[in-house]
C-alpha atoms as a PDB file:
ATOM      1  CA  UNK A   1      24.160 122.155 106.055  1.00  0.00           C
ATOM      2  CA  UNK A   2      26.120 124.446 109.043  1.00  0.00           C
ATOM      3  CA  UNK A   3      24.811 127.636 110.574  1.00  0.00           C
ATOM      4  CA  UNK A   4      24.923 129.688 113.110  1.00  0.00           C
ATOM      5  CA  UNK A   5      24.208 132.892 114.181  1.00  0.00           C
ATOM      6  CA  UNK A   6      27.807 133.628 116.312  1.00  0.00           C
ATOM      7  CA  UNK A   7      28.000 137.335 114.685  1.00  0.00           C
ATOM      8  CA  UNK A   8      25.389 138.417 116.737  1.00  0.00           C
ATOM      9  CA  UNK A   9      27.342 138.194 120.207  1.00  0.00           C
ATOM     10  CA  UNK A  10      28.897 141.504 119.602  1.00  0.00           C
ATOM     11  CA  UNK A  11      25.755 143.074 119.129  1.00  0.00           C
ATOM     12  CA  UNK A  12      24.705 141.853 122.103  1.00  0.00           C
ATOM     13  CA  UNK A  13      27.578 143.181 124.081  1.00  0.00           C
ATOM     14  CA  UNK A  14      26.455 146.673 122.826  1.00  0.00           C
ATOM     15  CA  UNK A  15      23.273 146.389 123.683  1.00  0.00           C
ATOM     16  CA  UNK A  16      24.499 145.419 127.484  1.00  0.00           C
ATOM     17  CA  UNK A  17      26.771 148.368 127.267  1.00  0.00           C
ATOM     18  CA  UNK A  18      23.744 150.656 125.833  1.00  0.00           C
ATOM     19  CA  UNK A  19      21.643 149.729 129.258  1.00  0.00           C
ATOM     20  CA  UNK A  20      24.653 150.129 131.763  1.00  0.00           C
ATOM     21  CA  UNK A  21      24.806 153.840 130.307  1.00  0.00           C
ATOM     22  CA  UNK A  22      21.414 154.484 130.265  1.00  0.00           C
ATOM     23  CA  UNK A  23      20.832 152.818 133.772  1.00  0.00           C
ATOM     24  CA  UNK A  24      23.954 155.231 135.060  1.00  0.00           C
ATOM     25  CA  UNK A  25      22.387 158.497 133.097  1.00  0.00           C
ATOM     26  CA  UNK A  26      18.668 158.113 134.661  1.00  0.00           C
ATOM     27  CA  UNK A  27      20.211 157.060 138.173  1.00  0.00           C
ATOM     28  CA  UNK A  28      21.896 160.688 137.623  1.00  0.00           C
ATOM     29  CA  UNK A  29      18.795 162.658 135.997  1.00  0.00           C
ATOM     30  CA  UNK A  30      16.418 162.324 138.707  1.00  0.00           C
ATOM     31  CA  UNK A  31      15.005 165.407 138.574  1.00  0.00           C
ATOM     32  CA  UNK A  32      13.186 164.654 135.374  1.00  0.00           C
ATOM     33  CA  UNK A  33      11.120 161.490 136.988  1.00  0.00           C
ATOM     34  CA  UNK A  34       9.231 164.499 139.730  1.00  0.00           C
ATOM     35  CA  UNK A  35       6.227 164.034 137.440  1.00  0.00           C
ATOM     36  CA  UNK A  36       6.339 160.558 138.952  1.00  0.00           C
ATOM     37  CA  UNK A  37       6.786 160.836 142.195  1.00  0.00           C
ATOM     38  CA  UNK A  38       8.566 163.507 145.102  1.00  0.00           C
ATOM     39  CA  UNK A  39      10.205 160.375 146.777  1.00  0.00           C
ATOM     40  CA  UNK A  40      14.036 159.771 145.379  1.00  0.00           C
ATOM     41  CA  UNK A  41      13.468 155.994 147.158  1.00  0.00           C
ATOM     42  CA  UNK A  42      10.615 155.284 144.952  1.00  0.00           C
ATOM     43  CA  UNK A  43      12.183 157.248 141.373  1.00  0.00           C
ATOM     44  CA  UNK A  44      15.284 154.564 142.219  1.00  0.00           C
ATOM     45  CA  UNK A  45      12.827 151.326 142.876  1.00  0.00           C
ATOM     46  CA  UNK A  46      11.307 152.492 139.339  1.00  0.00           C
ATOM     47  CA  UNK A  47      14.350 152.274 137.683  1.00  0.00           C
ATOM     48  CA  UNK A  48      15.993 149.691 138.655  1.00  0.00           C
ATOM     49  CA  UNK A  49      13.117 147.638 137.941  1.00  0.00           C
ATOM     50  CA  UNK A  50      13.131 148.917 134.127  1.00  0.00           C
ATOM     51  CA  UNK A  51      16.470 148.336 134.205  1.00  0.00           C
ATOM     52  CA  UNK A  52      15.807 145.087 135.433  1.00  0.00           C
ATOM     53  CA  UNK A  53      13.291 143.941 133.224  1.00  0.00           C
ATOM     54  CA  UNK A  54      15.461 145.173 129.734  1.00  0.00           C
ATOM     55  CA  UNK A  55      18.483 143.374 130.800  1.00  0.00           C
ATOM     56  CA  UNK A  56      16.073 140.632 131.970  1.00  0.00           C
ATOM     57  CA  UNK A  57      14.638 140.292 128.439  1.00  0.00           C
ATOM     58  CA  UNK A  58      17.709 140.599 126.749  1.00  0.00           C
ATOM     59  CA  UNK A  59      19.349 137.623 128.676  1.00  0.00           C
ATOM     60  CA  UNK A  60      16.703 135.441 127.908  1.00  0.00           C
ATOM     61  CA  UNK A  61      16.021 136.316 124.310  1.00  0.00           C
ATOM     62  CA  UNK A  62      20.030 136.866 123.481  1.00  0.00           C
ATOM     63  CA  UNK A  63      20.852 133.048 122.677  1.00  0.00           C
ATOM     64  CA  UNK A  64      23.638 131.319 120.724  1.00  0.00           C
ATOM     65  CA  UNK A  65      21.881 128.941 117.950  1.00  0.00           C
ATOM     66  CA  UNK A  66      24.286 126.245 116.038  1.00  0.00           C
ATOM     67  CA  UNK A  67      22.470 123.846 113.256  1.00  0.00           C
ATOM     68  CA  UNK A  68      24.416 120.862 111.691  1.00  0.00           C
ATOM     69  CA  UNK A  69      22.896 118.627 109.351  1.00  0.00           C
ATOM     70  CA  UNK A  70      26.173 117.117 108.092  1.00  0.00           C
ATOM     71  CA  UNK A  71      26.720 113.766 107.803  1.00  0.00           C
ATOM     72  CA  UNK A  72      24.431 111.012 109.372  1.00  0.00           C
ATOM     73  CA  UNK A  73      22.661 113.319 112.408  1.00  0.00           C
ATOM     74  CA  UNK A  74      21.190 116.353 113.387  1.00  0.00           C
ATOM     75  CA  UNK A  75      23.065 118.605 115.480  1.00  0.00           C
ATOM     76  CA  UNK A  76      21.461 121.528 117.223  1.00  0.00           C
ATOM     77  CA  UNK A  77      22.731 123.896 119.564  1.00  0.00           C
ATOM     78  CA  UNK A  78      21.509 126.632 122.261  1.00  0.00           C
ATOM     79  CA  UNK A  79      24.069 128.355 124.584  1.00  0.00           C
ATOM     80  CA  UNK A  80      24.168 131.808 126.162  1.00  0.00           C
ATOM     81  CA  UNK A  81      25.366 134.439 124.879  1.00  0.00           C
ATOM     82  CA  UNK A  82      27.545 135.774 127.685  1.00  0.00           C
ATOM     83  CA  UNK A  83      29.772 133.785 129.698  1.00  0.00           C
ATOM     84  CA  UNK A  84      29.538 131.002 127.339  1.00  0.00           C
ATOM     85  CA  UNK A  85      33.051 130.173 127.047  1.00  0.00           C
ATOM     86  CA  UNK A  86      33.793 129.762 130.829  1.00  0.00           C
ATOM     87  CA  UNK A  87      30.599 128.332 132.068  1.00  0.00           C
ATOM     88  CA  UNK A  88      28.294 126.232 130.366  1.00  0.00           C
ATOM     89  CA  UNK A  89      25.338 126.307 132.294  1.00  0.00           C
ATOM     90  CA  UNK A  90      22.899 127.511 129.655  1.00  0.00           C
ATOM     91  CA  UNK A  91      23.877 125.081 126.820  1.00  0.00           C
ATOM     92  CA  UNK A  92      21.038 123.070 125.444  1.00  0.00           C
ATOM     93  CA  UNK A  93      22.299 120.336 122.759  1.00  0.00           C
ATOM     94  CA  UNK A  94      20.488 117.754 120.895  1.00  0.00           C
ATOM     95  CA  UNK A  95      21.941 115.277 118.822  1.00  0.00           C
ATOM     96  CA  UNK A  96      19.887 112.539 116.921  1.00  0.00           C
ATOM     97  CA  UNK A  97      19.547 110.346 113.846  1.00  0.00           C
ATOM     98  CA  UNK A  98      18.315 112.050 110.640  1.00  0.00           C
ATOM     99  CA  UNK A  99      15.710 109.108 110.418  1.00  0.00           C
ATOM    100  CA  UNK A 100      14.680 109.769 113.846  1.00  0.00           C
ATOM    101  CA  UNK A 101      12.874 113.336 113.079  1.00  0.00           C
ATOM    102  CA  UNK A 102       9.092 113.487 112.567  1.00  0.00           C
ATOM    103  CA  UNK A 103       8.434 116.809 112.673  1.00  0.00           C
ATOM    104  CA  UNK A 104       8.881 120.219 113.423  1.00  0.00           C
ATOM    105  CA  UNK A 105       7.783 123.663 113.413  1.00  0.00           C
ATOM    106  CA  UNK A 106       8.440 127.037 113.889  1.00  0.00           C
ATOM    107  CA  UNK A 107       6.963 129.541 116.208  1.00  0.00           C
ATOM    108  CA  UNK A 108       7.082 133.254 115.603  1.00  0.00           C
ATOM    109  CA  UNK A 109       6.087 135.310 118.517  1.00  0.00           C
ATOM    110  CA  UNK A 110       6.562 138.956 118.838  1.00  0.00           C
ATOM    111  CA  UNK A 111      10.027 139.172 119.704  1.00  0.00           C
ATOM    112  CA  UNK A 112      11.104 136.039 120.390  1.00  0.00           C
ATOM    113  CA  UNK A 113      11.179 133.259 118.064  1.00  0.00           C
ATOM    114  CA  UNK A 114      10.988 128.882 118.658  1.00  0.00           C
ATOM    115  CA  UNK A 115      12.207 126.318 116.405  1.00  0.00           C
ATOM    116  CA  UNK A 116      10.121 122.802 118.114  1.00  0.00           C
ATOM    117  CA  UNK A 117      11.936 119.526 116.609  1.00  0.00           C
ATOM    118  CA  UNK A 118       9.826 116.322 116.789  1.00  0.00           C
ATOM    119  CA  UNK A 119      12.313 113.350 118.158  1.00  0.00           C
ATOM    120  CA  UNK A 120      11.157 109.987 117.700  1.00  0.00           C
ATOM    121  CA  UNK A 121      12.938 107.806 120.753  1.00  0.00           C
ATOM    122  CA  UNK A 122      13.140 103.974 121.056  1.00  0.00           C
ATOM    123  CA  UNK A 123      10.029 102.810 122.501  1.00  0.00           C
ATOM    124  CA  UNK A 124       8.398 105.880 123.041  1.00  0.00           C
ATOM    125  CA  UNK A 125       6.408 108.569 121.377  1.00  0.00           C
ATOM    126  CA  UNK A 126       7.920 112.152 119.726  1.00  0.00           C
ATOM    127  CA  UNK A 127       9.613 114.030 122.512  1.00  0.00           C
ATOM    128  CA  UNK A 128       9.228 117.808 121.735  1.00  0.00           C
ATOM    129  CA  UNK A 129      12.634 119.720 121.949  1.00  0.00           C
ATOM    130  CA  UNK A 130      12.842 123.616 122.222  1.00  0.00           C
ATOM    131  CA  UNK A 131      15.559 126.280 120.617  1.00  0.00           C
ATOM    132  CA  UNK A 132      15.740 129.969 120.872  1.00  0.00           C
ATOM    133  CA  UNK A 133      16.076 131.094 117.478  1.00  0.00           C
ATOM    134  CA  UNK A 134      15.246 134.933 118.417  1.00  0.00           C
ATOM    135  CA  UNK A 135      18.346 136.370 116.745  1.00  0.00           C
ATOM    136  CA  UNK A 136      18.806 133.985 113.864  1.00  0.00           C
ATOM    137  CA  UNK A 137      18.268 135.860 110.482  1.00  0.00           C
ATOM    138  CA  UNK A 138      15.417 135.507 108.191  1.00  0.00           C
ATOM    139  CA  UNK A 139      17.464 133.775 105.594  1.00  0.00           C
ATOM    140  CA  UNK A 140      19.461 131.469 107.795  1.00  0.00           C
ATOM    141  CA  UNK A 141      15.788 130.156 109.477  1.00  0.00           C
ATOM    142  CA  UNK A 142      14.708 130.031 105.636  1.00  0.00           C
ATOM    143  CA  UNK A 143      18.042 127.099 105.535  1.00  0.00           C
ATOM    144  CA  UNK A 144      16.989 125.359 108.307  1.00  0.00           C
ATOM    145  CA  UNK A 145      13.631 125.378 107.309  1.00  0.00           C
ATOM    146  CA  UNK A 146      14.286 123.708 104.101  1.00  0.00           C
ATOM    147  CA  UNK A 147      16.714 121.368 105.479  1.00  0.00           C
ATOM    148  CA  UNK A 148      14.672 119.994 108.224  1.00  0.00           C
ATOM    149  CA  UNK A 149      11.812 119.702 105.464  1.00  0.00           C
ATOM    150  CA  UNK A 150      14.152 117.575 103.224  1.00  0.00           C
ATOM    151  CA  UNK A 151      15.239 115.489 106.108  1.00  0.00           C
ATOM    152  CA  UNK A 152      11.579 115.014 106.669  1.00  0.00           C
ATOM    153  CA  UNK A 153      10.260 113.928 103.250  1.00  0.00           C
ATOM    154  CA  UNK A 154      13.411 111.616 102.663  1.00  0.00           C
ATOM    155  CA  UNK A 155      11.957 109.993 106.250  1.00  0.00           C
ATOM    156  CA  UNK A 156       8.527 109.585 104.866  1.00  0.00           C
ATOM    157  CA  UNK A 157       9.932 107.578 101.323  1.00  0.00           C
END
């Protein structure tokens, strides 16, 4: 089984484009933040840490995913969203023997979601691998879900 969840990247683009034009609006509306404070130094400090902290969030939760059970192993795939194409430098990849998974689970935070794969290595015990999963849709995680659970019961016959 193949998926992905590559139709999300123009969302994310949007949502990059939303905060520019909000940053640039409240930069320009300072006069509504003199509840807050008199000081224009301090209004600024305020929110360009908001701004900040949203596009902050956003980087780290806005993630590629790519699942491939095809054939004889397990291909799974994190990248960033942005930049992706000319440098690599988030990309996470995993490749391993169907036989070789013993488990896995996912975890379901508030807004960011982790699938946790269970790698058994030569020699060694599991090695716990981590994917961002955040903007995968319900029934897409409900593929891999099953997948990875068939992979895991034709392990344990």
């Amino acid at each position: 089984m193949r998926t992905d969840n590559g139709s999300v990247k123009n969302t994310i683009i949007s949502v990059y484009f939303i905060l520019i034009v909000l940053a640039v609006v409240m930069a320009t509306v300072f006069s509504a933040f003199k509840d807050i404070t008199n000081n224009a130094g301090l209004t600024f400090i305020i929110i360009l840490a908001v701004f900040a902290a949203l596009f902050l969030a956003v980087y780290l939760i806005a993630k590629y995913f790519e699942y491939d059970s095809d054939g004889d192993k397990v291909i799974v795939t994190n990248k960033g969203l942005l930049l992706s194409e000319r440098f690599n430098y988030r990309s996470h990849n995993v490749e391993f023997a169907k036989e070789e998974l013993v488990g896995f689970k996912i975890v379901n935070y508030i807004v960011y979601r982790e699938l946790v794969l269970y790698i058994k290595k030569e020699g060694r015990k599991s090695v716990k691998k981590r994917f961002n999963i955040s903007l995968v849709t319900r029934r897409k995680r409900k593929y891999v879900r099953q997948s990875l659970s068939k992979i895991i019961k034709n392990n344990i016959k």
